[in-house]
Protein backbone atom coordinates (compact mmCIF):
# COMPACT_ATOMS: atom_id res chain seq x y z
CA UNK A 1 51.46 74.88 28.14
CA UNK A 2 50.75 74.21 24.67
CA UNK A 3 52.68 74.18 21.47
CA UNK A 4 52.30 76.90 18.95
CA UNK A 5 49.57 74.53 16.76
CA UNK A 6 46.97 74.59 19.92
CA UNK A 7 47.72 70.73 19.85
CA UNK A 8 48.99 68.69 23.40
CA UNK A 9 51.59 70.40 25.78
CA UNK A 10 55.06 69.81 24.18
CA UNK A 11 56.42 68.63 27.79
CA UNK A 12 53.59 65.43 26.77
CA UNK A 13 54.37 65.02 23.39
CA UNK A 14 57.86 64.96 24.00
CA UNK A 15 57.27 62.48 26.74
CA UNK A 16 55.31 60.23 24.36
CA UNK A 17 57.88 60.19 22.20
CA UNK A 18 60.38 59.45 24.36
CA UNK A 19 58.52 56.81 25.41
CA UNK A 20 58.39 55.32 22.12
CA UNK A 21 61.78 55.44 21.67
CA UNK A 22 62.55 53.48 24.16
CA UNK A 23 59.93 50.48 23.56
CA UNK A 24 61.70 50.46 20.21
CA UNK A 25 64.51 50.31 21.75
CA UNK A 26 63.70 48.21 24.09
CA UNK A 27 62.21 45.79 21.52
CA UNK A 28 65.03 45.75 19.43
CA UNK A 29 67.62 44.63 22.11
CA UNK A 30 65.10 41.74 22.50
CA UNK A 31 64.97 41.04 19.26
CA UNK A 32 68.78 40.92 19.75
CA UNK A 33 69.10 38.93 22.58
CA UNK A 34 66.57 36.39 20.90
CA UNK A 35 68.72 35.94 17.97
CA UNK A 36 71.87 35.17 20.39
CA UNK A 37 70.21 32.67 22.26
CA UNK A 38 69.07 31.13 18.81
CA UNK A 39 72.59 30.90 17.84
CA UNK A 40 73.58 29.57 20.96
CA UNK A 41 71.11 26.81 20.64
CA UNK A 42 72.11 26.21 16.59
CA UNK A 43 75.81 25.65 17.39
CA UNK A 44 75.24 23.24 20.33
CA UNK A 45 72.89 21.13 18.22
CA UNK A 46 75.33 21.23 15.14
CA UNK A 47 78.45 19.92 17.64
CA UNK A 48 75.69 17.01 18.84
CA UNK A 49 73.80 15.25 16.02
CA UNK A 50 72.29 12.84 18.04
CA UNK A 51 70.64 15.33 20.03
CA UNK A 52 69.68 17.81 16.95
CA UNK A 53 67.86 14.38 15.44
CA UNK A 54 66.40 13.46 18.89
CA UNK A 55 64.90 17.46 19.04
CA UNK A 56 64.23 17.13 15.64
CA UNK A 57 61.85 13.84 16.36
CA UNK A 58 60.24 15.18 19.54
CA UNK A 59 58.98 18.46 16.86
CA UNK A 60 57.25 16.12 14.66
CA UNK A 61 56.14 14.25 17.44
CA UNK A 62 54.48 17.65 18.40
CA UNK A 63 53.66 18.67 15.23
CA UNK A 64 51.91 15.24 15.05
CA UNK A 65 50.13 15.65 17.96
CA UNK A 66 48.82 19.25 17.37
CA UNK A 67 47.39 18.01 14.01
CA UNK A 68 45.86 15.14 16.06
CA UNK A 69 44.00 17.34 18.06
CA UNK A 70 43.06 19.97 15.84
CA UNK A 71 41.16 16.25 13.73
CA UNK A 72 40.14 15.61 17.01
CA UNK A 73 38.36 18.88 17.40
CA UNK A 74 36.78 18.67 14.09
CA UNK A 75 35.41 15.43 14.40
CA UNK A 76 34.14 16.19 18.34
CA UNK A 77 32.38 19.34 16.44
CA UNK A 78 30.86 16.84 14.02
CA UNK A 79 29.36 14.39 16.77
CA UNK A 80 27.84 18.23 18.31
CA UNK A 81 26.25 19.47 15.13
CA UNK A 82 24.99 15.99 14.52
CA UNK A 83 23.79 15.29 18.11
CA UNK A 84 22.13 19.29 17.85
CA UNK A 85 19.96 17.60 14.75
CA UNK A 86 19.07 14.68 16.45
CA UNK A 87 17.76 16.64 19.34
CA UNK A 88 14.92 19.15 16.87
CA UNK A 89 11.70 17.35 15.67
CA UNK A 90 11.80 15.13 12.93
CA UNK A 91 10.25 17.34 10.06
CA UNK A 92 12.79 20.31 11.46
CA UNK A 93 15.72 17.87 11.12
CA UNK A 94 14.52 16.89 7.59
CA UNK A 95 14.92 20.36 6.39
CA UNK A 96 18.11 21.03 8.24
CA UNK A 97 19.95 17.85 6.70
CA UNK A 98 18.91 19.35 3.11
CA UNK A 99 20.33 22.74 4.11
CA UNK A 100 23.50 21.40 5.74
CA UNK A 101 23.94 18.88 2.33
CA UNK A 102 23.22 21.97 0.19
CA UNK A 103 25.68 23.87 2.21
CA UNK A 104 28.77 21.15 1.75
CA UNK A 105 27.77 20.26 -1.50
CA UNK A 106 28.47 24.24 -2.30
CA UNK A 107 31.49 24.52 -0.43
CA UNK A 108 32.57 21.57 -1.62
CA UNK A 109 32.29 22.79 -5.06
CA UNK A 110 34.15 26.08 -4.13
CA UNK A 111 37.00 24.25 -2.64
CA UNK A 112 37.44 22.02 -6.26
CA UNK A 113 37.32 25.23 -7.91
CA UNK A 114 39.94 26.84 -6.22
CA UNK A 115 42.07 23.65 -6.84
């Protein structure tokens, strides 16, 4: 049940392919459907300004918030790695401070060079 190459049955392969072919297909009448809806949306916002600018605010509003957090995660990271120093012996900390200022002061300088 082979093909002629001695690779996988051609009743599979065919099947595979077919298979394909219809995820593409598939996909694409997604894709389709996703730009219709996206259409939709665009001419009811254009025929109602108040409510594009009201959608527009509540998606900086988000955006705002999302950058908020991601700060906020940043700065919660800080308080761990600083908390994580405070917690190791005194001479250990002393060396890790000097390899954590060596460490920004490189990066640092690698950022201002990429500038």
């Amino acid at each position: 049940m082979s093909d002629k190459d001695g690779g996988m049955p051609s009743l599979l392969s065919t099947s595979l392919s077919a298979l394909s072919v219809e995820d593409l297909v598939a996909e694409a009448l997604r894709d389709m459907m996703k730009d219709e809806i996206r259409s939709h949306i665009r001419k009811r916002l254009e025929q109602d300004p108040r409510l594009k600018a009201e959608m527009r605010s509540a998606i900086d509003e988000l955006l705002e918030a999302k950058v908020r957090e991601a700060y906020a995660m940043v700065r919660l990271g800080k308080c761990g790695a600083e908390l994580g120093v405070l917690m190791v012996p005194e001479d250990m900390r002393r060396r890790i401070e000097k390899d954590l200022a060596g460490l920004l002061e490189k990066e640092m300088g690698r950022l201002v060079d990429e500038m």
